[in-house]
Protein backbone atom coordinates (compact mmCIF):
# COMPACT_ATOMS: atom_id res chain seq x y z
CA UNK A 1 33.94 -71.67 20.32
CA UNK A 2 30.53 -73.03 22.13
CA UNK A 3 28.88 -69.57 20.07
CA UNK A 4 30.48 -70.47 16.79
CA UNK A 5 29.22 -74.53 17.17
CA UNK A 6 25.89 -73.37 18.04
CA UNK A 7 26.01 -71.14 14.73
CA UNK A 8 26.99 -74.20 12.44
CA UNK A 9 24.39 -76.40 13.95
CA UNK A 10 21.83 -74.34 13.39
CA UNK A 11 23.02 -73.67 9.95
CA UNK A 12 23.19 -77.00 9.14
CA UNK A 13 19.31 -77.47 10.42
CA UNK A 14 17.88 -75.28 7.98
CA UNK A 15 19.39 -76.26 4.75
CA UNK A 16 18.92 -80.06 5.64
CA UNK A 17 16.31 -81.86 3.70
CA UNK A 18 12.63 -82.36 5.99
CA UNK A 19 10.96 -85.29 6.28
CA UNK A 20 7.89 -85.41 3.51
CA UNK A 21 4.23 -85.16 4.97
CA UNK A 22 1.94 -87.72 4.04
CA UNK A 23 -1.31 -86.59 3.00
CA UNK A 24 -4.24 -88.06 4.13
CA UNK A 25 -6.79 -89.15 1.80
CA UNK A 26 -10.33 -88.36 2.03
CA UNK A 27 -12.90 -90.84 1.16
CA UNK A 28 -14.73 -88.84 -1.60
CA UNK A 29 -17.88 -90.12 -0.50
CA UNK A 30 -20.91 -90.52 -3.26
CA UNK A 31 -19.45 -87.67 -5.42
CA UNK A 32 -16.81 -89.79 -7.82
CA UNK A 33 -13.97 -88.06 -9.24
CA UNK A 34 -12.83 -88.92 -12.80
CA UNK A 35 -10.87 -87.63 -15.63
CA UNK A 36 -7.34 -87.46 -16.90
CA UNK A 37 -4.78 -87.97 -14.23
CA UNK A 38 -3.68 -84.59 -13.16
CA UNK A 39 -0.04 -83.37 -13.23
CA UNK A 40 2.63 -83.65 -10.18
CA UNK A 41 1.31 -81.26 -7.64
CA UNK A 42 4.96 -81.03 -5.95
CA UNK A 43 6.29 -77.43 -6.53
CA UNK A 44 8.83 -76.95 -8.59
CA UNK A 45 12.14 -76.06 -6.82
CA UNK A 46 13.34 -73.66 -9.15
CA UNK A 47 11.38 -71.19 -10.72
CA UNK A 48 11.97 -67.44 -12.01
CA UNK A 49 12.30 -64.86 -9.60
CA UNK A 50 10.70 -62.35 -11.72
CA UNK A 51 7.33 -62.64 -13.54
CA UNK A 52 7.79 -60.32 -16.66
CA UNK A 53 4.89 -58.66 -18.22
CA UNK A 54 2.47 -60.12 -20.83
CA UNK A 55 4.11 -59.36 -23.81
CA UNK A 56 1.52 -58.82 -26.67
CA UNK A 57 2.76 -59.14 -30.39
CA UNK A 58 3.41 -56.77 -32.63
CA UNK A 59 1.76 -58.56 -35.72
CA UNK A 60 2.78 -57.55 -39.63
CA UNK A 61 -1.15 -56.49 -39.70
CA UNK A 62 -2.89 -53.54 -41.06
CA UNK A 63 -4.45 -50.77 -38.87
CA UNK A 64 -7.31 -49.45 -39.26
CA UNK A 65 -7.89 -46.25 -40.48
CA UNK A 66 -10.36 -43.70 -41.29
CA UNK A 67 -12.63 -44.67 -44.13
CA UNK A 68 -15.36 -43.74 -45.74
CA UNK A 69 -16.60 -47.71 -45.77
CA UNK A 70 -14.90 -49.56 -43.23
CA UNK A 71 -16.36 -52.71 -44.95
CA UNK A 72 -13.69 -52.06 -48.13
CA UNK A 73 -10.93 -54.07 -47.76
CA UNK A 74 -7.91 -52.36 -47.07
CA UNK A 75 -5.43 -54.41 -47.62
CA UNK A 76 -4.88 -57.10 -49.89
CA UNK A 77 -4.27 -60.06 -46.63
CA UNK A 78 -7.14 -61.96 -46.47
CA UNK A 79 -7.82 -63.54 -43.08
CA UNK A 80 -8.48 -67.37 -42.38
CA UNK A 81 -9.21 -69.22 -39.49
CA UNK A 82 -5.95 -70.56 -38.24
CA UNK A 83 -4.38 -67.48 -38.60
CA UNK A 84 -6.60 -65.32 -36.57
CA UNK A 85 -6.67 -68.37 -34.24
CA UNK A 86 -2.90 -67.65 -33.57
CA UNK A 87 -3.35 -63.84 -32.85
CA UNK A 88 -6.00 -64.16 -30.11
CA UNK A 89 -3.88 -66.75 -28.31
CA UNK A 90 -1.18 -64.26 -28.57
CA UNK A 91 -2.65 -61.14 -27.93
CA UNK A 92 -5.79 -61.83 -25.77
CA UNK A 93 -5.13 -60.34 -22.33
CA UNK A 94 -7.43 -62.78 -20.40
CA UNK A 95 -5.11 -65.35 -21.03
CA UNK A 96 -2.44 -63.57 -20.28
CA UNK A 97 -4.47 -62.96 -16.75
CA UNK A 98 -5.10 -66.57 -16.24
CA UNK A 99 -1.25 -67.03 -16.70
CA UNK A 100 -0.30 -64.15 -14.01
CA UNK A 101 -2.38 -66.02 -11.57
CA UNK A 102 -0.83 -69.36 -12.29
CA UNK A 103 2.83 -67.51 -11.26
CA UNK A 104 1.23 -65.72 -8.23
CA UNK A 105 -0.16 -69.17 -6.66
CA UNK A 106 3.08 -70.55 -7.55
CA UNK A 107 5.18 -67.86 -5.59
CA UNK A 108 2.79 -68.50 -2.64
CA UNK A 109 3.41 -72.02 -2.93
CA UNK A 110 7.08 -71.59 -2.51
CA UNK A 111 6.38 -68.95 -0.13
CA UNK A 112 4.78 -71.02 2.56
CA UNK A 113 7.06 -74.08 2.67
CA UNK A 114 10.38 -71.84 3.78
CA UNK A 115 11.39 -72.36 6.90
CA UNK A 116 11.37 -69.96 9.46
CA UNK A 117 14.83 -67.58 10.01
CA UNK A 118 16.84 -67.83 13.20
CA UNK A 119 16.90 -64.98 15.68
CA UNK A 120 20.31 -64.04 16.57
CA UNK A 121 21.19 -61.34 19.16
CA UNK A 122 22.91 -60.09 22.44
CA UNK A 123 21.60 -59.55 26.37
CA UNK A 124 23.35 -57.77 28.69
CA UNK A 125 22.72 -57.76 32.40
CA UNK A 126 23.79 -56.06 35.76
CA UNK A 127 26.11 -53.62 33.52
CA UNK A 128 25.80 -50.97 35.91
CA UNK A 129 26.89 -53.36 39.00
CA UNK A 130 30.66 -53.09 38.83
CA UNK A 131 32.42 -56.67 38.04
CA UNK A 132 29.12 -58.31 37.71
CA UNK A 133 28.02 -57.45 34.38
CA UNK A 134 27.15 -60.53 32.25
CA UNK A 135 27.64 -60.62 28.35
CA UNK A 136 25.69 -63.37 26.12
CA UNK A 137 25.15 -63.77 22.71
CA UNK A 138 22.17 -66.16 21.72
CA UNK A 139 20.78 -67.88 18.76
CA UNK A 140 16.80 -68.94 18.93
CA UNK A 141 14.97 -71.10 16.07
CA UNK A 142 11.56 -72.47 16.15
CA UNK A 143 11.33 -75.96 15.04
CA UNK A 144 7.70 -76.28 12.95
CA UNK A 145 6.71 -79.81 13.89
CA UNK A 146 3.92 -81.74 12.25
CA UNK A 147 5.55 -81.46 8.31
CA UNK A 148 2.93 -78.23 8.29
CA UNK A 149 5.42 -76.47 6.00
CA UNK A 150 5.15 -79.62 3.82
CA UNK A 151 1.40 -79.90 3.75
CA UNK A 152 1.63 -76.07 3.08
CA UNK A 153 3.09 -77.07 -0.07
CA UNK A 154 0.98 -79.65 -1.36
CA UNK A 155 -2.74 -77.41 -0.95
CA UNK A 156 -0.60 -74.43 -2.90
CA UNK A 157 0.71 -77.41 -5.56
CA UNK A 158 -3.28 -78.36 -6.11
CA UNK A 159 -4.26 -74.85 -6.01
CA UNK A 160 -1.43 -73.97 -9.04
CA UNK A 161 -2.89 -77.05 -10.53
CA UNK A 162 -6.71 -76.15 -10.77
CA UNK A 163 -5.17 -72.57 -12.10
CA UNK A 164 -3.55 -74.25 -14.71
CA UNK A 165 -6.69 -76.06 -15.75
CA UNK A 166 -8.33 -72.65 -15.43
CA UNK A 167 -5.80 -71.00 -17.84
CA UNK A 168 -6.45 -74.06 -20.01
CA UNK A 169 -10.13 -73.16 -19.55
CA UNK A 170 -9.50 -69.33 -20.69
CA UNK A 171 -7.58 -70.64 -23.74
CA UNK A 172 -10.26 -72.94 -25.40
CA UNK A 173 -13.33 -70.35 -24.58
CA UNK A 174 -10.83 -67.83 -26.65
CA UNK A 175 -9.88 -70.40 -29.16
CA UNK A 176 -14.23 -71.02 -29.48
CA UNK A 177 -14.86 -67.49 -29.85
CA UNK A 178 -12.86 -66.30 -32.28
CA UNK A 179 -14.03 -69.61 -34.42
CA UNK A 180 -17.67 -68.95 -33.60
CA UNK A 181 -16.89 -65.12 -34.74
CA UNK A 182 -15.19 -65.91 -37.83
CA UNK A 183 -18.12 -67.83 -38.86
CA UNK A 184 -20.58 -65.01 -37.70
CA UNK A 185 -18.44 -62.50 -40.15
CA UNK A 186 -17.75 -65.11 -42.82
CA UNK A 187 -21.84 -65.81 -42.92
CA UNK A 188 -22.52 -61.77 -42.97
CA UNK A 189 -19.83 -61.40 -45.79
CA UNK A 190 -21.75 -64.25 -47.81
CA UNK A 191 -24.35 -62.57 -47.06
CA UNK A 192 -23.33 -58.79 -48.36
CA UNK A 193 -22.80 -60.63 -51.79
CA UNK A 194 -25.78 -62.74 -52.28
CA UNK A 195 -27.79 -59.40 -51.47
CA UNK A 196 -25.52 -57.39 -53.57
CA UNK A 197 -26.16 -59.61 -56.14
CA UNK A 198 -30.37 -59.21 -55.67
CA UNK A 199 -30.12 -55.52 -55.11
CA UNK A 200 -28.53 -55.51 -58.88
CA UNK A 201 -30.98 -57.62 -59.99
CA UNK A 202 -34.21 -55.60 -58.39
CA UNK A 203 -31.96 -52.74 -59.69
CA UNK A 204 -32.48 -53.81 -63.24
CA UNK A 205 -36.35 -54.61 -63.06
CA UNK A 206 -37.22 -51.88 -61.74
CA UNK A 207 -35.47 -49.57 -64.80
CA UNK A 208 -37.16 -52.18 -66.93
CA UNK A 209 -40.55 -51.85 -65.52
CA UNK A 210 -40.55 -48.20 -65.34
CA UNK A 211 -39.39 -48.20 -69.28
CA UNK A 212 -42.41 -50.45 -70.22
CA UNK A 213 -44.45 -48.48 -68.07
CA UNK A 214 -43.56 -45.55 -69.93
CA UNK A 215 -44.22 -47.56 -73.35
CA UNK A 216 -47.41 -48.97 -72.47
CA UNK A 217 -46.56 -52.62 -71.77
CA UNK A 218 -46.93 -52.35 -67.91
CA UNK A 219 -48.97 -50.90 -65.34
CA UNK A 220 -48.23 -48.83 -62.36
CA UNK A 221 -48.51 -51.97 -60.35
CA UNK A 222 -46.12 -53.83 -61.78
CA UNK A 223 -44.01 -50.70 -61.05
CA UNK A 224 -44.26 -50.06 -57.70
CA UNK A 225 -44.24 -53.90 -57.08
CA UNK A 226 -40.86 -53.81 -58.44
CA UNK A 227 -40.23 -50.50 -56.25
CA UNK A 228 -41.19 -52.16 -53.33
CA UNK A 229 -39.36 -55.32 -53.45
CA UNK A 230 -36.22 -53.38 -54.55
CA UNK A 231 -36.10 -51.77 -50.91
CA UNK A 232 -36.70 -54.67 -49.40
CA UNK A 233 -33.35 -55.92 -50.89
CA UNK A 234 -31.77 -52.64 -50.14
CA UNK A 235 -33.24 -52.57 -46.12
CA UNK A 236 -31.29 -56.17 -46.14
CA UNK A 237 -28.41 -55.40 -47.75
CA UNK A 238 -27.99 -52.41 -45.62
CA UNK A 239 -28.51 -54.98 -42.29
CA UNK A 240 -26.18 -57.48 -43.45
CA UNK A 241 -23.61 -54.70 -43.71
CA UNK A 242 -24.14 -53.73 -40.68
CA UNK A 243 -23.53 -57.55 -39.12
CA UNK A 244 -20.70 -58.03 -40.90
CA UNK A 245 -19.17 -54.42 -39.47
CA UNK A 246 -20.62 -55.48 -36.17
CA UNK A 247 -19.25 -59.22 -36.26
CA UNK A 248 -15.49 -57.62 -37.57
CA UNK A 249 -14.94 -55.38 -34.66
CA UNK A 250 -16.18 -58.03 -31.95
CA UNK A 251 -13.74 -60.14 -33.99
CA UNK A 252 -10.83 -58.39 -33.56
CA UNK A 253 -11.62 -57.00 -29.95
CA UNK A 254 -11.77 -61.01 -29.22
CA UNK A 255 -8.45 -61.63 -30.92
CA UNK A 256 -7.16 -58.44 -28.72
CA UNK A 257 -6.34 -56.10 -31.45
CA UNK A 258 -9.07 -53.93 -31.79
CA UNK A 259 -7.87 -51.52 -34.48
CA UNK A 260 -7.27 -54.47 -36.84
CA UNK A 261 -8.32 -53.31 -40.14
CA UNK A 262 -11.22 -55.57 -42.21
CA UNK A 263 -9.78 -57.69 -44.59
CA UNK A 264 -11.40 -60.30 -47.03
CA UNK A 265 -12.23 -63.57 -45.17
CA UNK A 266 -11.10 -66.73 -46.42
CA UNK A 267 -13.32 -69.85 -45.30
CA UNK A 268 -15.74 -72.37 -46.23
CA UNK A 269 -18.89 -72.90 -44.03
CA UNK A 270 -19.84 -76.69 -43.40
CA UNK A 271 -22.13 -78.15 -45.77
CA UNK A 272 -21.91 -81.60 -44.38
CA UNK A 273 -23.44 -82.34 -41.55
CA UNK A 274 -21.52 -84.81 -38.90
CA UNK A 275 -23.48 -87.78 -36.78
CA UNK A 276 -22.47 -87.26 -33.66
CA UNK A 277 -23.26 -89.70 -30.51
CA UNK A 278 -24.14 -87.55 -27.80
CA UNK A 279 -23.26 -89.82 -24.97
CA UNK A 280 -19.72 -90.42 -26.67
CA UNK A 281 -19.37 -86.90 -26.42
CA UNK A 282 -19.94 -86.47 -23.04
CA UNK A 283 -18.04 -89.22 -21.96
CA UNK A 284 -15.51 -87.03 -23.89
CA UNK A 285 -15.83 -83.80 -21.94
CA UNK A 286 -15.83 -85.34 -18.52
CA UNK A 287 -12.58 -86.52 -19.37
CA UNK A 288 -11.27 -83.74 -20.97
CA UNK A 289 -12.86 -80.43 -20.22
CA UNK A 290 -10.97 -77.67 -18.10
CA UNK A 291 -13.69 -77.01 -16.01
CA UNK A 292 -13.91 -80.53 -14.94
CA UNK A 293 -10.65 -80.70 -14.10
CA UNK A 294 -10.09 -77.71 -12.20
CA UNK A 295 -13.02 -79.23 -10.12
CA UNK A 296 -11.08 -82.04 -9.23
CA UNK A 297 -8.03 -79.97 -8.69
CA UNK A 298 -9.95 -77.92 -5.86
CA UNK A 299 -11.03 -81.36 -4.53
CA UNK A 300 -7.84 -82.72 -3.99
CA UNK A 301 -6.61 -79.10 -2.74
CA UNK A 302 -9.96 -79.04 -0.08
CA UNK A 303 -8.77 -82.81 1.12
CA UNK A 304 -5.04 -81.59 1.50
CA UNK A 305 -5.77 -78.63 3.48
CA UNK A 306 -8.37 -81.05 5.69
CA UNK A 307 -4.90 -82.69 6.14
CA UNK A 308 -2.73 -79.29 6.59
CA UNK A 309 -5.42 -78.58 9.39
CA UNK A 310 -5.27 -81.55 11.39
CA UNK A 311 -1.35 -81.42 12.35
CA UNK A 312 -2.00 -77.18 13.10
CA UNK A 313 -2.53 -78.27 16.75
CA UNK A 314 0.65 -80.53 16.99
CA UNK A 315 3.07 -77.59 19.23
CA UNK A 316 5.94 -75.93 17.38
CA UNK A 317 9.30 -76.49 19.90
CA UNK A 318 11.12 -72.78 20.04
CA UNK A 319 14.91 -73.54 20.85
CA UNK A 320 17.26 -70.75 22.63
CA UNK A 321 21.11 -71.22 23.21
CA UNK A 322 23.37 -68.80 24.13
CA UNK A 323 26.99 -68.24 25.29
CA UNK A 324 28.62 -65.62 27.36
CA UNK A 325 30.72 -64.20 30.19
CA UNK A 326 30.63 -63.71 33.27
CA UNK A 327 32.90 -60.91 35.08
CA UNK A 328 32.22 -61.70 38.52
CA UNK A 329 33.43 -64.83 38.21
CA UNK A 330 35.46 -64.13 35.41
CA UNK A 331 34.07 -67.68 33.83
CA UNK A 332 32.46 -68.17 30.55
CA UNK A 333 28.61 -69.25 30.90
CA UNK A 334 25.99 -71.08 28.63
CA UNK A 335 22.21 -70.83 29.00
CA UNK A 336 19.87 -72.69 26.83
CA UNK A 337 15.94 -72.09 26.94
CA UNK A 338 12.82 -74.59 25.44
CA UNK A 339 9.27 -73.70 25.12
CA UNK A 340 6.07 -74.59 23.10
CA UNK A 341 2.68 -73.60 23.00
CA UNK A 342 -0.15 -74.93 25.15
CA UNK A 343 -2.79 -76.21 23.28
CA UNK A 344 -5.47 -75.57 26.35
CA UNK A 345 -7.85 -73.34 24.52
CA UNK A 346 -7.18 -73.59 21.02
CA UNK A 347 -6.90 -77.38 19.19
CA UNK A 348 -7.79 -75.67 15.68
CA UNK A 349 -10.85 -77.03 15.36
CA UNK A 350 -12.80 -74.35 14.23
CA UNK A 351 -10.00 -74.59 10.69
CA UNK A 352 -11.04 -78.31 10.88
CA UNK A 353 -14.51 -77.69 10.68
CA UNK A 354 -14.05 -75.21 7.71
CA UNK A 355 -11.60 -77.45 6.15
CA UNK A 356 -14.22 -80.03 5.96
CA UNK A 357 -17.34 -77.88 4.49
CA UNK A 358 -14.80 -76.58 1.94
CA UNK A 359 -14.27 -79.95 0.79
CA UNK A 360 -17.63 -81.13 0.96
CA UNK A 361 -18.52 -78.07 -0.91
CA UNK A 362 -15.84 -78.52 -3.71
CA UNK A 363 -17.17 -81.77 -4.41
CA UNK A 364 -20.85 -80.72 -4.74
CA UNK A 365 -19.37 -78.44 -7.17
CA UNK A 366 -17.73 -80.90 -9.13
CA UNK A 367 -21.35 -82.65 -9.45
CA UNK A 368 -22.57 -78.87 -10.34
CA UNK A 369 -20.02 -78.59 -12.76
CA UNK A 370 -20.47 -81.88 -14.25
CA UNK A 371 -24.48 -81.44 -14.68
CA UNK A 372 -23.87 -77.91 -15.95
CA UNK A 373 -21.76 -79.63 -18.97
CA UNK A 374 -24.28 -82.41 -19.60
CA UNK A 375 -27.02 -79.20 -19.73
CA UNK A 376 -24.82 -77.26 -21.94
CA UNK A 377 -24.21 -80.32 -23.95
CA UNK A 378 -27.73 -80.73 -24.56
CA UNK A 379 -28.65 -77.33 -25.93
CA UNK A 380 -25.67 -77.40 -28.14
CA UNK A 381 -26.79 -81.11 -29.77
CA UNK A 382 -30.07 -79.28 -30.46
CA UNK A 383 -28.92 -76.45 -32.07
CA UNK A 384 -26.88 -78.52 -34.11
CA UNK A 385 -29.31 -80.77 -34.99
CA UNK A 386 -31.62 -78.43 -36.01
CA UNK A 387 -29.19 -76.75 -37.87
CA UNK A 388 -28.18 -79.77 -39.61
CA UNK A 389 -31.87 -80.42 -40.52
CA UNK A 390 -31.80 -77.06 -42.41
CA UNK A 391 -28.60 -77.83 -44.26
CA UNK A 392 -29.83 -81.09 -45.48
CA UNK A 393 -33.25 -79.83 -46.64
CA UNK A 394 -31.96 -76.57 -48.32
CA UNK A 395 -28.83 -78.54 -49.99
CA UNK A 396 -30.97 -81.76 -51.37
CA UNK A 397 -34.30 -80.00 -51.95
CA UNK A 398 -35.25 -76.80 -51.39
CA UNK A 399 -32.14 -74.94 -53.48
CA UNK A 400 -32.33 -77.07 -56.34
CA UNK A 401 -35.73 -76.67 -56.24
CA UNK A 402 -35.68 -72.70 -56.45
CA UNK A 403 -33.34 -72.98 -59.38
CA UNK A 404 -35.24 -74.46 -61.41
CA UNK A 405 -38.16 -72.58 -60.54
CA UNK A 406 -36.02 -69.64 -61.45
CA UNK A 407 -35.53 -71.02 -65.02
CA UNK A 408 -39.06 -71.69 -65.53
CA UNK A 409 -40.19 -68.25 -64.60
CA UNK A 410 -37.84 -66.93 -67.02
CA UNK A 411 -39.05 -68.79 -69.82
CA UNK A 412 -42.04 -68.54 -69.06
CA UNK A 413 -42.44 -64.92 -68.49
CA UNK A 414 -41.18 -64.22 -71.97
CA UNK A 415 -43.57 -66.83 -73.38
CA UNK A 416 -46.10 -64.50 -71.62
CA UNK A 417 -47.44 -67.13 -69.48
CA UNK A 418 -46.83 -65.67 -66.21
CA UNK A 419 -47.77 -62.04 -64.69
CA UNK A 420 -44.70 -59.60 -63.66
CA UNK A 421 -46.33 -60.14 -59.67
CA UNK A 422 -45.34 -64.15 -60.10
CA UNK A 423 -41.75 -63.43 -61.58
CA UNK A 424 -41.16 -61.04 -58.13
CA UNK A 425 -42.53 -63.73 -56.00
CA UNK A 426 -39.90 -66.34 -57.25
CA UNK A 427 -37.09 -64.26 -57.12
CA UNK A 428 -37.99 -63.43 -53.40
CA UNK A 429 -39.02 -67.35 -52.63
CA UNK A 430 -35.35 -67.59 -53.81
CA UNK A 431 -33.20 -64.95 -52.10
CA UNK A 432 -34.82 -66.53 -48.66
CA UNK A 433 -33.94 -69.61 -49.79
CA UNK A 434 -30.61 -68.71 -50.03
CA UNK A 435 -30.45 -66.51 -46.91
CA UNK A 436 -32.10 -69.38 -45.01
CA UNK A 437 -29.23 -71.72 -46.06
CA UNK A 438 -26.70 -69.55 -45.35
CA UNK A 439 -27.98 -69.19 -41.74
CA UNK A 440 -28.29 -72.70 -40.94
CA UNK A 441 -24.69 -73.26 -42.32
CA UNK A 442 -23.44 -70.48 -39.71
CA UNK A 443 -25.81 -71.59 -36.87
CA UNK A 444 -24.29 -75.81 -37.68
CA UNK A 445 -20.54 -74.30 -37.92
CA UNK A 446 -20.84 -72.37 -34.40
CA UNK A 447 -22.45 -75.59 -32.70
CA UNK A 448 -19.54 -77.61 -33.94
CA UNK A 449 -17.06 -75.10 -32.61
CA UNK A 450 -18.50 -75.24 -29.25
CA UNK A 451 -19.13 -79.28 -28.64
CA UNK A 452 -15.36 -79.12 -29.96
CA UNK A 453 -13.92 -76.36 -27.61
CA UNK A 454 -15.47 -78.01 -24.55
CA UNK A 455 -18.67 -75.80 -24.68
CA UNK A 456 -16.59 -73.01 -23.73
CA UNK A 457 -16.87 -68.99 -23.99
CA UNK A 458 -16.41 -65.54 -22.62
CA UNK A 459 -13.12 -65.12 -23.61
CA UNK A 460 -12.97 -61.42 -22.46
CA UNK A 461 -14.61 -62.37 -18.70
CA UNK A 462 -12.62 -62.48 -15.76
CA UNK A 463 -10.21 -64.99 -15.31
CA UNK A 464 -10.09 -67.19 -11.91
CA UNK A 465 -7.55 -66.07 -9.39
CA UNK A 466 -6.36 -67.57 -6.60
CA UNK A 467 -7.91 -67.38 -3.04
CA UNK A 468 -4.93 -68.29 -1.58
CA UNK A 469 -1.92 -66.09 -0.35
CA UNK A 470 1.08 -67.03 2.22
CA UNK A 471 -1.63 -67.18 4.96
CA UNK A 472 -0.91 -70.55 5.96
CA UNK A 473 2.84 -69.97 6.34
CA UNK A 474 1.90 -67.50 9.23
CA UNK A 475 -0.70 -70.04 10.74
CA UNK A 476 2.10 -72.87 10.62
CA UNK A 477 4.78 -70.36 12.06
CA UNK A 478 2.42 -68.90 15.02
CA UNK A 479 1.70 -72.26 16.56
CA UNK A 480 -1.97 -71.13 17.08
């Protein structure tokens, strides 16, 4: 009955609730940490037992297939921003790595706050020595003292939280690449028809040229002038092919289906340039960006584990009982047995000492992170701005300009005021023109994307994964 009592008590120890740690709170120092508050960094009690598989859609899209021009549509879907938005978030497998991570720091977190299992088991002695053998049955638990199982728990719950932010990181740089790409391919597809549209048109004076040539009306320089400058517009039609078959495949190896077949884009490049203020927006992103946050994730994480650290040296108490009997004095018996570890040679202050540079390092790379952004901030504004200078100039002067001068050279040429040499020269002046527009369009759209999306990209690098495992689960257990 003693054996059976002993059972239930110690029963009854394990699934009781444990008192909750308190963490102690680091003074920061001169790094100061801002942003959005972060989310509850208590583990969730119940969570799946089974992490399934990314599970990548099957879209209702078209796959490529051999072609003699892969730059013919092959379908009659046209593609638009949102839409292949929605298919990289789907089907990109870097975020579907940044999510596996999240789910293995959150099985280690629920991993190292379990309490240890009971030992239970038998000892005989003198069994040879007749009527004197002794029969016990024993239970031993070891008590973890210091809440280390609960500290445990809270550096896992701020290490699931900066993965979180780090998925969330993963998500926008895909969400900015696949924008910044769709403008790169919507630009080169622009750009395939404005030089289509030349190439005709060089096409056509140079069959003219060579036909008054032949009558007498021009001269063999006006002909291979009008040679020349058609292969110029064929070189560039040729390269602008080739970016928009270039810009369509990194396209739809960004969105994660690489054998995606081309299909008209549907889109409008800005035209309209927006004022932004500069310090507003940076204000913005400390608040907001991933990166920040998953900086002050690891800081809070680095000042819990300082924390976890300090109670390591506080002795776990390892509790024996067992019952038995006794046949030489045909009497039942009960022994019971304490211990804990020493702390003579080992306080843990080696762990302290690294528990401390880890924070003090996580908070210089908060700062890092945070002068990185106002860095990357900067070189965006310019491009934009300088982009936006383009856009302005081309749209108000320089395009209206080259129309007109395009209707004067007609008229003029036929009035026979102007040589065949200044009638190429305009149409050239004006295809650049155009081209040049274009261009600063794409190069103002892909700046806005990125101060939008947090300056974020690299949606196919490596995700972050977790340093941690259930490490500190066998350092609370081991009393060392």
């Amino acid at each position: 009955m003693l054996f059976v009592f002993v059972l239930i008590a110690i029963g009854c120890r394990s699934s009781s609730p444990r008192p909750t740690a308190k963490l102690v709170r680091i003074d920061p120092g001169p790094v100061a940490l801002s942003g959005a508050p972060i989310s509850s960094t208590q583990p969730e009690r119940a969570m799946a037992t089974e992490v399934q598989p990314a599970q990548f859609v099957e879209a209702a899209v078209p796959i490529s297939t051999t072609s003699p021009d892969p730059l013919i549509p092959q379908t009659d879907m046209h593609w638009d921003i949102e839409s292949l938005t929605t298919l990289a978030l789907q089907n990109n497998p870097a975020i579907r790595e940044a999510e596996a991570a999240v789910h293995k720091a959150m099985g280690f977190r629920r991993q190292v706050q379990l309490y240890p299992n009971p030992n239970v088991g038998y000892n005989g002695s003198q069994l040879f020595d007749k009527q004197t053998d002794q029969h016990v049955l024993f239970v031993e638990q070891d008590f973890v003292r210091g809440n280390k199982l609960e500290f445990n728990s809270m550096v896992l719950g701020m290490e699931v939280e900066s993965l979180k932010w780090s998925a969330e990181r993963q998500r926008r740089s895909v969400v900015s690449d696949v924008k910044q790409l769709f403008y790169a391919s919507l630009s080169a597809q622009q750009e395939v028809a404005i030089t289509d549209q030349f190439v005709d048109l060089a096409t056509q004076s140079m069959t003219l040229t060579q036909k008054r040539k032949a009558a007498g009306e021009s001269s063999e320089i006006d002909v291979l002038q009008s040679e020349i400058q058609h292969q110029q517009f064929v070189v560039t039609q040729q390269q602008s092919q080739a970016r928009l078959r270039g810009g369509w495949q990194d396209l739809a190896a960004t969105v994660g289906l690489p054998d995606i077949a081309y299909s008209k884009l549907e889109g409008e490049l800005p035209e309209q340039p927006i004022q932004y203020d500069w310090q507003v927006e940076y204000d913005r992103l400390c608040q907001s960006s991933p990166e920040i946050q998953s900086a002050i994730a690891s800081v809070s994480r680095a000042s819990a584990n300082i924390s976890r650290q300090r109670v390591q040296a506080i002795p776990n108490v390892s509790v024996m009982v067992g019952v038995g009997y006794d046949r030489s004095t045909e009497s039942q018996m009960a022994n019971t047995q304490v211990g804990i570890p020493f702390p003579k040679h080992n306080s843990n202050e080696g762990n302290q000492s690294a528990a401390q540079a880890e924070y003090c390092r996580a908070t210089h790379e908060l700062e890092r992170v945070r002068l990185s952004i106002k860095s990357r901030l900067a070189q965006a504004a310019q491009e934009y701005e300088s982009a936006a200078a383009s856009v302005n100039i081309h749209r108000l002067e320089i395009l209206p300009k080259s129309k007109r001068m395009q209707e004067v050279s007609d008229i003029t040429y036929k009035a026979g005021e102007i040589d065949f040499l200044q009638v190429l020269t305009v149409r050239r002046t004006s295809f650049d023109a155009s081209l040049n527009y274009l261009i600063a369009r794409k190069k103002m759209a892909q700046a806005q994307v990125l101060i939008e999306e947090c300056l974020l990209s690299g949606s196919l690098n490596n995700s972050t994964d977790t340093s941690f495992d259930a490490g500190l689960r066998d350092q609370a257990l081991s009393g060392q």
